[in-house]
N, C-alpha and C. Protein backbone atom coordinates (compact mmCIF):
# COMPACT_ATOMS: atom_id res chain seq x y z
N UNK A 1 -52.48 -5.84 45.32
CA UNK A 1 -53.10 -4.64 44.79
C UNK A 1 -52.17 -4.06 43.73
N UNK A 2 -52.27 -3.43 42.70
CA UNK A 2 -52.06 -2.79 41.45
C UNK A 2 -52.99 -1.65 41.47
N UNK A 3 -51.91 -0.48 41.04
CA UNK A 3 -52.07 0.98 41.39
C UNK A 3 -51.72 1.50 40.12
N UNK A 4 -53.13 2.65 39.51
CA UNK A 4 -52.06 3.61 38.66
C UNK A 4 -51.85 4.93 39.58
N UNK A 5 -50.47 5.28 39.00
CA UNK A 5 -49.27 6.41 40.33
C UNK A 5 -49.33 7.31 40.01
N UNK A 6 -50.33 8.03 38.59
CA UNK A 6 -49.95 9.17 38.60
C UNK A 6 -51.10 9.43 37.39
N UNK A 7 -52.67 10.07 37.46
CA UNK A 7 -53.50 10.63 36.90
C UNK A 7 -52.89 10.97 35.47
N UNK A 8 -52.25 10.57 34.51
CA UNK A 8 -51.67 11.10 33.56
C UNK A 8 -53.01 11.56 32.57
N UNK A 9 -52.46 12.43 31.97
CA UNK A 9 -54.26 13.14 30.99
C UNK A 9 -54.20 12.55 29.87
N UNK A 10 -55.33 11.95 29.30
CA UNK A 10 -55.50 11.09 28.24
C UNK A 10 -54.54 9.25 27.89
N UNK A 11 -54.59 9.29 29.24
CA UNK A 11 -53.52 8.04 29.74
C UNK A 11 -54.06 7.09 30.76
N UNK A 12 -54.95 7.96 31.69
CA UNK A 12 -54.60 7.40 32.80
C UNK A 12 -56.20 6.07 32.82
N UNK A 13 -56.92 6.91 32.46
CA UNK A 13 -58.37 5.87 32.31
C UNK A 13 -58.05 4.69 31.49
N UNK A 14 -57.45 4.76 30.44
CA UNK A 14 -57.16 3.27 29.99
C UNK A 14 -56.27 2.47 30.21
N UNK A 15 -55.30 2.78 31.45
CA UNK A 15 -54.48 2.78 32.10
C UNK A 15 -55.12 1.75 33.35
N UNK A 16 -55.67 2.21 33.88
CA UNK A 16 -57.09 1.39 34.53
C UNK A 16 -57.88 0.44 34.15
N UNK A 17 -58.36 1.14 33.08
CA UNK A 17 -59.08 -0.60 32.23
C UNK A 17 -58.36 -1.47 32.23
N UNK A 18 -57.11 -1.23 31.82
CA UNK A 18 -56.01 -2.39 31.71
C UNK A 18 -56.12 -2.91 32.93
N UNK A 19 -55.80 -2.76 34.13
CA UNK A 19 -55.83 -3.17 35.36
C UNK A 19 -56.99 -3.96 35.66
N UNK A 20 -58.41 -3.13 35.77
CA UNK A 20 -59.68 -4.22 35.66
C UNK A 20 -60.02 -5.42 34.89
N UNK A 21 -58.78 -5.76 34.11
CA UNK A 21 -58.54 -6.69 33.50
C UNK A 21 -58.18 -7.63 33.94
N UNK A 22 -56.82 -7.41 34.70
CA UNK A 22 -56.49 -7.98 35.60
C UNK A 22 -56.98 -8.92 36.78
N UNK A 23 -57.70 -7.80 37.50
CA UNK A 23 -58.42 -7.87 38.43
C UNK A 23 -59.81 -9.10 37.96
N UNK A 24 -60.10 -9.40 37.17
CA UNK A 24 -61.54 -9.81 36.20
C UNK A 24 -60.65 -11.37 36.35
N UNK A 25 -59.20 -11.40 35.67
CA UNK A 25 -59.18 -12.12 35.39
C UNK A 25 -57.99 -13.32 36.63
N UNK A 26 -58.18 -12.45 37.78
CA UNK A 26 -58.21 -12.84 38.95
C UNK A 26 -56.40 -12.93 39.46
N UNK A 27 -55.53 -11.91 38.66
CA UNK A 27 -54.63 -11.65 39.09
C UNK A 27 -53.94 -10.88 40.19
N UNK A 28 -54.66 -10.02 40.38
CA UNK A 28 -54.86 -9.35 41.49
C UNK A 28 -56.39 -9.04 42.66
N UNK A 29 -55.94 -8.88 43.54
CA UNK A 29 -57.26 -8.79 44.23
C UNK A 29 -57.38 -7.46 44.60
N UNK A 30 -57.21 -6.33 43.97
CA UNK A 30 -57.59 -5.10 44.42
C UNK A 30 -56.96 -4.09 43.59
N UNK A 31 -57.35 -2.95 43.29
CA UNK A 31 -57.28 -2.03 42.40
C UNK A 31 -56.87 -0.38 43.55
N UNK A 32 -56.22 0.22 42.71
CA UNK A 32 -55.91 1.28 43.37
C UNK A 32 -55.41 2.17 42.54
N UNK A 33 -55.40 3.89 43.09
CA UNK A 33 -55.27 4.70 42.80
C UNK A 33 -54.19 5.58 43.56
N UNK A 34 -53.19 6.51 42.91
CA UNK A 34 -52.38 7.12 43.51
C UNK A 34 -51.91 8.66 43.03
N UNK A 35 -52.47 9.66 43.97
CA UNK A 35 -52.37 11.11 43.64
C UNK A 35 -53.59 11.78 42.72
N UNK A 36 -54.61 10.76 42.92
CA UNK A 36 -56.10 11.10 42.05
C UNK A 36 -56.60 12.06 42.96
N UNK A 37 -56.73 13.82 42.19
CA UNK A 37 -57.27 14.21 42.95
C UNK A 37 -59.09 14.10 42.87
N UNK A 38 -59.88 14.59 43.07
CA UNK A 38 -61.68 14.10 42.96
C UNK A 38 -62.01 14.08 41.69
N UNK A 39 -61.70 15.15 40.91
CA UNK A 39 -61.48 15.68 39.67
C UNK A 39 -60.97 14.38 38.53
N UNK A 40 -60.19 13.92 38.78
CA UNK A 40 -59.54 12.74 38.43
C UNK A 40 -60.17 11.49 38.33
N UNK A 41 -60.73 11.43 39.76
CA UNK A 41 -61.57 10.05 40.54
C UNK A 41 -62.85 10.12 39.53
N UNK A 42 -63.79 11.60 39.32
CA UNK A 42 -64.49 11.32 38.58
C UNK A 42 -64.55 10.99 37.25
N UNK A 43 -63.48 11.57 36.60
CA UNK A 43 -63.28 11.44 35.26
C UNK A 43 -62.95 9.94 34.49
N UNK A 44 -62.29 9.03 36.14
CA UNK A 44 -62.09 7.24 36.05
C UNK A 44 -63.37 7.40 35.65
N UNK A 45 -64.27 8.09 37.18
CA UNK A 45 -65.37 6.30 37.40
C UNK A 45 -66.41 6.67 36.34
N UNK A 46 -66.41 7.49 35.41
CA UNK A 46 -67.18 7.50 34.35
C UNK A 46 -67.20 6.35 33.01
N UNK A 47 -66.23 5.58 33.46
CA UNK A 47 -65.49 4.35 32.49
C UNK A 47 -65.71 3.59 33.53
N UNK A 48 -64.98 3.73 34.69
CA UNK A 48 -64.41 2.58 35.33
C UNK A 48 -65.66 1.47 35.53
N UNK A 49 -65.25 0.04 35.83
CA UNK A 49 -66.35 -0.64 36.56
C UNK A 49 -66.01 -1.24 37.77
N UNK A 50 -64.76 -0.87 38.36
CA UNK A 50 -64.66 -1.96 39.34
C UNK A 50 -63.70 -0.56 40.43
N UNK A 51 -64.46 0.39 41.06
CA UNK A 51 -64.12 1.44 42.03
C UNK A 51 -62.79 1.26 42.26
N UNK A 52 -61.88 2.29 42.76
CA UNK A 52 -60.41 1.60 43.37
C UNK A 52 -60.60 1.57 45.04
N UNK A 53 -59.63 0.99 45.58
CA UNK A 53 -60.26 0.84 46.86
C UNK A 53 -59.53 1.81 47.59
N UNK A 54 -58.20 1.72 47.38
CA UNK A 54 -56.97 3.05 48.08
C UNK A 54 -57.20 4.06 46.85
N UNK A 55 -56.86 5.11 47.53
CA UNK A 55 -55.95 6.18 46.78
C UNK A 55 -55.12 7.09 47.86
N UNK A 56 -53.49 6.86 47.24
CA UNK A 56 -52.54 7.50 47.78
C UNK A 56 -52.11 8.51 47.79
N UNK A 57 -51.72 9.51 48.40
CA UNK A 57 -51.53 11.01 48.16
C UNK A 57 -50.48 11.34 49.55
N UNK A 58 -50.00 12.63 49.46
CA UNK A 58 -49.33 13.01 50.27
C UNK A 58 -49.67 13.68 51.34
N UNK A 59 -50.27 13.51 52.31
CA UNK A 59 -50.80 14.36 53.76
C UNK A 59 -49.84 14.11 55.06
N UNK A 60 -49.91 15.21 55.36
CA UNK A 60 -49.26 15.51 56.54
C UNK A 60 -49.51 16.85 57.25
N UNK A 61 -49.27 17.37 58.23
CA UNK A 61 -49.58 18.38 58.89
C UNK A 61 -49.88 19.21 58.49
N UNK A 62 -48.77 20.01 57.56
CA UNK A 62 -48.48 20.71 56.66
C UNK A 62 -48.86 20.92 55.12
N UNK A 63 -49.69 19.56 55.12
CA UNK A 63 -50.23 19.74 54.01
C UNK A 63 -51.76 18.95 54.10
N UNK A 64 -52.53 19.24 54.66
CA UNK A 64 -53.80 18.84 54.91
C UNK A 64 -54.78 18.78 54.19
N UNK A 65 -54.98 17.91 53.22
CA UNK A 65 -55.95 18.32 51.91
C UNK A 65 -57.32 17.64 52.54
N UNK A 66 -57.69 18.75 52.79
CA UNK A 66 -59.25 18.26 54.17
C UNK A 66 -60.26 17.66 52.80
N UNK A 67 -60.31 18.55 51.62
CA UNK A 67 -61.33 18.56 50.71
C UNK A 67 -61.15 17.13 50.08
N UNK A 68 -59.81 16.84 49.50
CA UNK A 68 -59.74 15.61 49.21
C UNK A 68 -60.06 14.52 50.13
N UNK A 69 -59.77 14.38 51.38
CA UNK A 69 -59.70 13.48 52.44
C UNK A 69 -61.63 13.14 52.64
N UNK A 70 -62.56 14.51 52.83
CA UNK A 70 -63.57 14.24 52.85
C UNK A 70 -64.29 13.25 51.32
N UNK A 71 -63.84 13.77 50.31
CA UNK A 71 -64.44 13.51 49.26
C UNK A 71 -64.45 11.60 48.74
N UNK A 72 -63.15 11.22 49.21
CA UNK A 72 -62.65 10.08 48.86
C UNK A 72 -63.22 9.00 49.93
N UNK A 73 -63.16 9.53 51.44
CA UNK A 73 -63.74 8.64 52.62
C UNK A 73 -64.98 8.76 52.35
N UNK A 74 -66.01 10.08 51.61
CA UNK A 74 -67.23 9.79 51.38
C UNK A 74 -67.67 8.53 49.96
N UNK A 75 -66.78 8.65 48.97
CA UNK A 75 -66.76 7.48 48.27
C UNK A 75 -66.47 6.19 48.74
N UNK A 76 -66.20 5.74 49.97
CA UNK A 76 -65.26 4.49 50.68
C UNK A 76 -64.22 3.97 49.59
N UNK A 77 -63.49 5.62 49.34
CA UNK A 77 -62.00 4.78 48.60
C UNK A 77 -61.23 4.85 50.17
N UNK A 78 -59.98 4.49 50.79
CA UNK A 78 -59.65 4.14 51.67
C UNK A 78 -58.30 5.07 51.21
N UNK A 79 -57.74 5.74 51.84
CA UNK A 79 -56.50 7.09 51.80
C UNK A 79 -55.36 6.21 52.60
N UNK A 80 -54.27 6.54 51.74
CA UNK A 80 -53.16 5.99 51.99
C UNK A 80 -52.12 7.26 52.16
N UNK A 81 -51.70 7.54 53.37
CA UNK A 81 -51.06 8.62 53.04
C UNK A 81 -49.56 8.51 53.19
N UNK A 82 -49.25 9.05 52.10
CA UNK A 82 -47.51 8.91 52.27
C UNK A 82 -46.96 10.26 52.67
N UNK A 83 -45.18 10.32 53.02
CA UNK A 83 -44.94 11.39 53.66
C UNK A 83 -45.24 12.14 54.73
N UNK A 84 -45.96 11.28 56.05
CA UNK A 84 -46.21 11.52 57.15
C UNK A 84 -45.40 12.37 57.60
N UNK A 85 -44.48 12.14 57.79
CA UNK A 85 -43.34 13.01 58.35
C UNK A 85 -42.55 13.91 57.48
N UNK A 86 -43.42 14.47 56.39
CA UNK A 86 -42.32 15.16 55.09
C UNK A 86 -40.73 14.31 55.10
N UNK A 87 -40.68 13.16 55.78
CA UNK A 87 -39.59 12.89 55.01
C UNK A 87 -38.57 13.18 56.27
N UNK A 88 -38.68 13.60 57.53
CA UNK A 88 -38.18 14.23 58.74
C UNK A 88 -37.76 15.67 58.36
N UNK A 89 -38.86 16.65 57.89
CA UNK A 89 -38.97 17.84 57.70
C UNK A 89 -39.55 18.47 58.99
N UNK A 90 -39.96 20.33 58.10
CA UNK A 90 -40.23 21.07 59.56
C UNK A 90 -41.15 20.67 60.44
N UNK A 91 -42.01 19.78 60.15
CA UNK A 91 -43.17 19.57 60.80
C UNK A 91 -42.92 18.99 61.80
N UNK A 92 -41.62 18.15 62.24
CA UNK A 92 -41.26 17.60 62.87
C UNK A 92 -40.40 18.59 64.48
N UNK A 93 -40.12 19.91 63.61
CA UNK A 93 -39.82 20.92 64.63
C UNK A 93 -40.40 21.62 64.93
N UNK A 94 -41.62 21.53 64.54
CA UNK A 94 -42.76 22.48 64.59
C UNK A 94 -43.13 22.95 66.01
N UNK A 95 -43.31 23.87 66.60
CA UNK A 95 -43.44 24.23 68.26
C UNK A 95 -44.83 23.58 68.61
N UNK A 96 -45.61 23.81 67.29
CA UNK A 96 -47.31 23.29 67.90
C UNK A 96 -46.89 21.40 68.16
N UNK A 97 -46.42 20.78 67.15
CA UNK A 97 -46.31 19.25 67.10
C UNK A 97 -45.64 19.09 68.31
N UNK A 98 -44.56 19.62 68.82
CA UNK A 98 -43.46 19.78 69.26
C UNK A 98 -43.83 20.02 71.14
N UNK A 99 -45.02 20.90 71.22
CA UNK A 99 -45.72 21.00 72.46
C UNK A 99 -46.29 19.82 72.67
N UNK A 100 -47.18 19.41 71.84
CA UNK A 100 -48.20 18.27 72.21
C UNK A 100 -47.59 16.60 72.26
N UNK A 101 -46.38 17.02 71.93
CA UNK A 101 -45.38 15.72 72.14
C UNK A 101 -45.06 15.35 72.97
N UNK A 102 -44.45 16.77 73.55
CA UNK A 102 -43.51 17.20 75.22
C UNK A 102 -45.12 16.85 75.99
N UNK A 103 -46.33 17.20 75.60
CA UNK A 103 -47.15 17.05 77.09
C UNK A 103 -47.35 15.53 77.19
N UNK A 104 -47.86 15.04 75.87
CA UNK A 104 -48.19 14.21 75.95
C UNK A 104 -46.95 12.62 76.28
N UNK A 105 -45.78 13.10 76.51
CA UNK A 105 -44.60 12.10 76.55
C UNK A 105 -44.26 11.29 75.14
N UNK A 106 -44.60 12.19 74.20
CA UNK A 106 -44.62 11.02 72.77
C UNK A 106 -43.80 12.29 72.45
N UNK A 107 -42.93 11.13 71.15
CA UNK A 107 -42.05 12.07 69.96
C UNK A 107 -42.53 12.81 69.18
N UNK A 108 -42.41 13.67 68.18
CA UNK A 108 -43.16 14.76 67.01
C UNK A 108 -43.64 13.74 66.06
N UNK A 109 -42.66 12.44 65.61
CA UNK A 109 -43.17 11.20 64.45
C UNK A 109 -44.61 10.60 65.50
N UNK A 110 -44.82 10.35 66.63
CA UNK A 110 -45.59 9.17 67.21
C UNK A 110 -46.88 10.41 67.03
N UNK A 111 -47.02 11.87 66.90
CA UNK A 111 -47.79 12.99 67.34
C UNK A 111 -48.59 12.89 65.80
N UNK A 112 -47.15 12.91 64.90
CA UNK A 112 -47.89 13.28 63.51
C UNK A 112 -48.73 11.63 62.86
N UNK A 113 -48.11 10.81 63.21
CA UNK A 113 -48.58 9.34 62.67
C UNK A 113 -49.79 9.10 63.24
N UNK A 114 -50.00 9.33 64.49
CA UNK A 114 -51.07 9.66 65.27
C UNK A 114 -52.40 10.60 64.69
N UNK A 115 -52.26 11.27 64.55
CA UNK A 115 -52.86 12.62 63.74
C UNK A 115 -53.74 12.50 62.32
N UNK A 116 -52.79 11.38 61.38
CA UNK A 116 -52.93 10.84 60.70
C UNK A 116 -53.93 9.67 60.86
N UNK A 117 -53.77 8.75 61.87
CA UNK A 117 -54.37 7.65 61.96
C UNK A 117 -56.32 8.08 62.53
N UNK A 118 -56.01 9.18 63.57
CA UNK A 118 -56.84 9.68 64.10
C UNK A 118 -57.69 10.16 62.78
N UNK A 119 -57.64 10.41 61.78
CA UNK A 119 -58.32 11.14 60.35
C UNK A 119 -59.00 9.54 59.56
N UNK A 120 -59.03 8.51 60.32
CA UNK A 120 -59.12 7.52 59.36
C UNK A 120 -57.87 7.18 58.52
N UNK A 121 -56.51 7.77 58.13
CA UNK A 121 -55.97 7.50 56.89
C UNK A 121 -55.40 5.98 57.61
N UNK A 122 -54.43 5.74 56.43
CA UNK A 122 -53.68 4.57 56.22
C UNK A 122 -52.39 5.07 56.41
N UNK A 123 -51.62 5.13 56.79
CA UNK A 123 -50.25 5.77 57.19
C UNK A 123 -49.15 5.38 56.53
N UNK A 124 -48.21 5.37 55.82
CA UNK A 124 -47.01 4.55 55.28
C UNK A 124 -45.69 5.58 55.84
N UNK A 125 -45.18 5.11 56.70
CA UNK A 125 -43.80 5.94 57.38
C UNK A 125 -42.47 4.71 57.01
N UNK A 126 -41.40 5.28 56.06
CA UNK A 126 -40.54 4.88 55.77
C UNK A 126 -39.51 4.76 57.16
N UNK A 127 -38.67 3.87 57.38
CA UNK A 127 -37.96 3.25 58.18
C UNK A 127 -36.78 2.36 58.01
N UNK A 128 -35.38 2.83 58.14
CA UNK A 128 -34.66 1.51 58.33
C UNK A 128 -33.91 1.31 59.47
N UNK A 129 -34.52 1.99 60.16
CA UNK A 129 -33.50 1.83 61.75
C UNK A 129 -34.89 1.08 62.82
N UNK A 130 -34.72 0.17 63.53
CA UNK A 130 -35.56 -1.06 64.05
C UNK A 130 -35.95 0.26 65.43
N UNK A 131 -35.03 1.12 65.99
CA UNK A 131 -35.53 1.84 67.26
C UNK A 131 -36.70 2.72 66.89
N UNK A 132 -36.47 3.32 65.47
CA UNK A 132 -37.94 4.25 65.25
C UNK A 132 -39.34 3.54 64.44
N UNK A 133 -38.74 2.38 63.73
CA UNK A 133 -39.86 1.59 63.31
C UNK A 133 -41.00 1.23 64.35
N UNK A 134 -40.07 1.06 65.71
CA UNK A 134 -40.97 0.44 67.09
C UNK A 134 -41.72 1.72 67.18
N UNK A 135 -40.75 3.06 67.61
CA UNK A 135 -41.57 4.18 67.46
C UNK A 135 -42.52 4.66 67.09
N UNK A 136 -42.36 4.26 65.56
CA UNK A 136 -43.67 4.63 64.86
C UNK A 136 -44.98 3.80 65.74
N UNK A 137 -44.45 2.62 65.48
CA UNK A 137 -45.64 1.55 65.84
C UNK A 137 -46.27 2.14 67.29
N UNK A 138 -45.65 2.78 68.21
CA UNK A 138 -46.18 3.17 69.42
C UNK A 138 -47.18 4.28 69.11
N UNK A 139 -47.28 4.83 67.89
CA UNK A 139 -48.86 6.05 67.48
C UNK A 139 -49.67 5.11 67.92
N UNK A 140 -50.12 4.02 67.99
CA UNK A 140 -51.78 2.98 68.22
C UNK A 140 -51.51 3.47 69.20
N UNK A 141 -50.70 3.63 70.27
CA UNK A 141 -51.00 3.47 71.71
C UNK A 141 -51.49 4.91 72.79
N UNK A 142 -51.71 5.57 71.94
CA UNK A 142 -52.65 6.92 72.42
C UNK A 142 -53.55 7.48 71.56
N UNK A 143 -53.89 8.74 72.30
CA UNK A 143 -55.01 9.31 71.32
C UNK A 143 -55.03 10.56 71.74
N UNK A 144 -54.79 11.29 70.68
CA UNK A 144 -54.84 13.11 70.58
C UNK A 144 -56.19 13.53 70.87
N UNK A 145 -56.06 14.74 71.77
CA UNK A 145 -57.62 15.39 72.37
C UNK A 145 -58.18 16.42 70.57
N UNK A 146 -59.06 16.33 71.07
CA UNK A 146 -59.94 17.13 70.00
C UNK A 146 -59.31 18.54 69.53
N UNK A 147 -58.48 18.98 70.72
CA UNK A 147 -58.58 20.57 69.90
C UNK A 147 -56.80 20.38 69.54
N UNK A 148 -55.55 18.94 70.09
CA UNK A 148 -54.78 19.01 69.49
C UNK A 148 -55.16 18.61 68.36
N UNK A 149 -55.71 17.57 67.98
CA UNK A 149 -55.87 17.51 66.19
C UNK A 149 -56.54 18.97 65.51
N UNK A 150 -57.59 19.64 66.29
CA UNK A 150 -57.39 21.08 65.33
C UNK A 150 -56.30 22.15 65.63
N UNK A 151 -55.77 21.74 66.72
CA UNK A 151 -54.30 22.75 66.30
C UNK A 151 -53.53 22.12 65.45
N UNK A 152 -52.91 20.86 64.85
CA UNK A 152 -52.36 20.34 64.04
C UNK A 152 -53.01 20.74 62.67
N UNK A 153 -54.28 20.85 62.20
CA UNK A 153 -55.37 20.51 61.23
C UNK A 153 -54.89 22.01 60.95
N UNK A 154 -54.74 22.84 61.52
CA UNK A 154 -54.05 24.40 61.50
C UNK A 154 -52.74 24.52 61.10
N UNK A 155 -52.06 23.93 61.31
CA UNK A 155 -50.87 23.71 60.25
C UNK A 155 -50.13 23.61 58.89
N UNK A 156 -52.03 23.72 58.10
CA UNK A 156 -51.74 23.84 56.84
C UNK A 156 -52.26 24.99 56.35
N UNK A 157 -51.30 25.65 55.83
CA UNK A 157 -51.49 27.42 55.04
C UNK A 157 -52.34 27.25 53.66
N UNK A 158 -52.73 28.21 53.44
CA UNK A 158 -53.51 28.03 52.42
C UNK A 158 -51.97 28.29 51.00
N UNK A 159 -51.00 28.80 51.48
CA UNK A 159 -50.16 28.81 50.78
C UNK A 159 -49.59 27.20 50.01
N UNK A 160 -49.44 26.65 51.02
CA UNK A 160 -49.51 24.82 51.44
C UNK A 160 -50.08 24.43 49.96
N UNK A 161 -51.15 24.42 50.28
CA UNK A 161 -52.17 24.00 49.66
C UNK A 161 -52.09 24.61 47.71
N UNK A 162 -51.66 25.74 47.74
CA UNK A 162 -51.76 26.26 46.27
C UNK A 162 -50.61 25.60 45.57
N UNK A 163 -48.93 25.55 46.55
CA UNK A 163 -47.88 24.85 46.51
C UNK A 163 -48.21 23.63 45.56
N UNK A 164 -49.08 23.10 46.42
CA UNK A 164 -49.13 21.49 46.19
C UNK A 164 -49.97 21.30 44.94
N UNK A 165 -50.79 22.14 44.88
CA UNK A 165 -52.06 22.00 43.51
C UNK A 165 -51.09 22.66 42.26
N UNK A 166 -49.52 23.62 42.52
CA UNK A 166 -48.97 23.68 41.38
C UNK A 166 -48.20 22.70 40.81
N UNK A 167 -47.50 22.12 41.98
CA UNK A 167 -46.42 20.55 42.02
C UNK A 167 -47.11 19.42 40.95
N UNK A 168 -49.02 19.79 41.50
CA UNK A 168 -49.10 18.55 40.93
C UNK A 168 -49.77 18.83 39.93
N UNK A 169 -50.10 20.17 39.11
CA UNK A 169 -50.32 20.47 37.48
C UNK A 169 -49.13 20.02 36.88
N UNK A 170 -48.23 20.77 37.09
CA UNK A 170 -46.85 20.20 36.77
C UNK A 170 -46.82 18.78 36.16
N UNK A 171 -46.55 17.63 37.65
CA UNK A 171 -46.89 16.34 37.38
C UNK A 171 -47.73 16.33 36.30
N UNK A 172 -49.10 16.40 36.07
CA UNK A 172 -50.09 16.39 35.39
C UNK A 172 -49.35 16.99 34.27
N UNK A 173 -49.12 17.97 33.76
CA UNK A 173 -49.00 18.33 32.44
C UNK A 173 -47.38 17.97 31.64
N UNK A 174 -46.69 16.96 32.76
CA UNK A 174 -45.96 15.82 31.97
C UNK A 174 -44.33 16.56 32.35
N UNK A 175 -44.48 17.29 33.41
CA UNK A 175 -42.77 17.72 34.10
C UNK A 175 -42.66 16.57 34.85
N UNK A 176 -41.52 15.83 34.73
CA UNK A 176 -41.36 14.91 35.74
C UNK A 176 -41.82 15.17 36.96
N UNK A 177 -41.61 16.35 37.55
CA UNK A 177 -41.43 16.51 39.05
C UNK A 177 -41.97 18.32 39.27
N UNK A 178 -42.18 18.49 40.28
CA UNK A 178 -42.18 20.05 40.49
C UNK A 178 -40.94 20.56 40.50
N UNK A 179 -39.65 19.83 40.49
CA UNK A 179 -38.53 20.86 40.63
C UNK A 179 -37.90 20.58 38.94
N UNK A 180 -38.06 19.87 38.07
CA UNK A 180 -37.74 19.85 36.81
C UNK A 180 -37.32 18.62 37.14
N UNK A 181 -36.21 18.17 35.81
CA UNK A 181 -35.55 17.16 35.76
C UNK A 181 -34.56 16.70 36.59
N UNK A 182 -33.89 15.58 36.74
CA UNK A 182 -33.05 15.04 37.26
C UNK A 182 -33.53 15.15 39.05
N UNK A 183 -32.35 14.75 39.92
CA UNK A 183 -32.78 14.32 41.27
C UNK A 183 -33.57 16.04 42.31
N UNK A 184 -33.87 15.34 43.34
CA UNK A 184 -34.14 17.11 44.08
C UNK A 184 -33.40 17.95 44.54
N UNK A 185 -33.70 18.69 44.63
CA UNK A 185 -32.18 20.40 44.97
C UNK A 185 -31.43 20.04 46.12
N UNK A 186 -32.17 19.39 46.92
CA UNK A 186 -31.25 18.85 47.96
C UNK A 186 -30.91 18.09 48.04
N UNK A 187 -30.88 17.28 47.43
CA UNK A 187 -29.99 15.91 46.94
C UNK A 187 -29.16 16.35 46.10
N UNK A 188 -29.06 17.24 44.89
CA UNK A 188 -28.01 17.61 44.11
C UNK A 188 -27.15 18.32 45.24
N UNK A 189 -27.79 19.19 45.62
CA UNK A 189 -26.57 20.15 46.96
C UNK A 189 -25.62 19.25 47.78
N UNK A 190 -26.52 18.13 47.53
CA UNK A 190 -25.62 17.33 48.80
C UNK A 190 -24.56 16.14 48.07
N UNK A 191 -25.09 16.18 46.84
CA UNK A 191 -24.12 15.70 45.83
C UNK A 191 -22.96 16.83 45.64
N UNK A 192 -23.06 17.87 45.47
CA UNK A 192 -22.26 18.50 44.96
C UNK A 192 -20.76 18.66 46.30
């Protein structure tokens, strides 16, 4: 699969064609999309001819983009979500994640990967230690009751949500990043 990573404006659709090129001419077997929000998706498939099948974005507890998630599973593009775990952020100390872990005998990662999987997505949880990779892999082996996935599904503020739609104008209007140039604040801090 071959992905464009980032909706760029007046970039990104022929950016794609290029790819269906590809794809046509039997180099790849699948096409994909990454951080397209609907808005985006439509503005492809008005060109496009060959649908993407993923599109990747960032969901997690804390950031629950319900609107996107419906819009894309109603197209059968297939959601790939990265940053399950912010990365081993708060969500991971979260008292709500954090309860339903303790009842259920699972960790806050097996609760949130879970959560995730339970939504239909595609999950991608980064790993280089072999004890939590297994970890992760143990989310298949249960299943969250109905009203923990809407107490989790509650986890995202509408603040969340405006955050993320500024991060990614930003992106969009050609800032490298939401925090400016060079690496993130906490990586410089921890450089310094």
């Amino acid at each position: 699969m071959v992905m464009v990573h980032w909706p760029v404006p007046g970039k990104h659709v022929e950016c794609y064609k290029a790819l269906e090129k590809l794809k046509d001419a039997g180099k790849t077997k699948a096409l994909g999309i990454s951080n397209y929000s609907p808005a985006d998706y439509e503005e492809l498939m008005k060109v496009a001819t060959i649908p993407p099948q993923v599109n990747t974005f960032e969901i997690n507890p804390f950031l629950f983009r319900e609107t996107w998630v419906s819009y894309f599973q109603g197209k059968g593009v297939v959601i790939e979500a990265y940053k399950p775990l912010q990365r081993g952020g708060e969500v991971l100390g979260n008292d709500v994640v954090g309860a339903i872990a303790a009842r259920l005998g699972k960790t806050p990662a097996q609760v949130c990967i879970r959560w995730a999987v339970q939504k239909g997505l595609v999950v991608i949880v980064k790993s280089t230690q072999p004890a939590r990779m297994a970890e992760n892999l143990a989310a298949k082996d249960f299943e969250l009751a109905p009203e923990d996935v809407a107490a989790m599904d509650g986890l995202t503020t509408e603040e969340a949500l405006k955050t993320a739609q500024s991060h990614y104008e930003k992106r969009r209007s050609g800032t490298p990043a939401p925090w400016g140039d060079g690496p993130r604040p906490e990586k410089r801090e921890a450089a310094a």
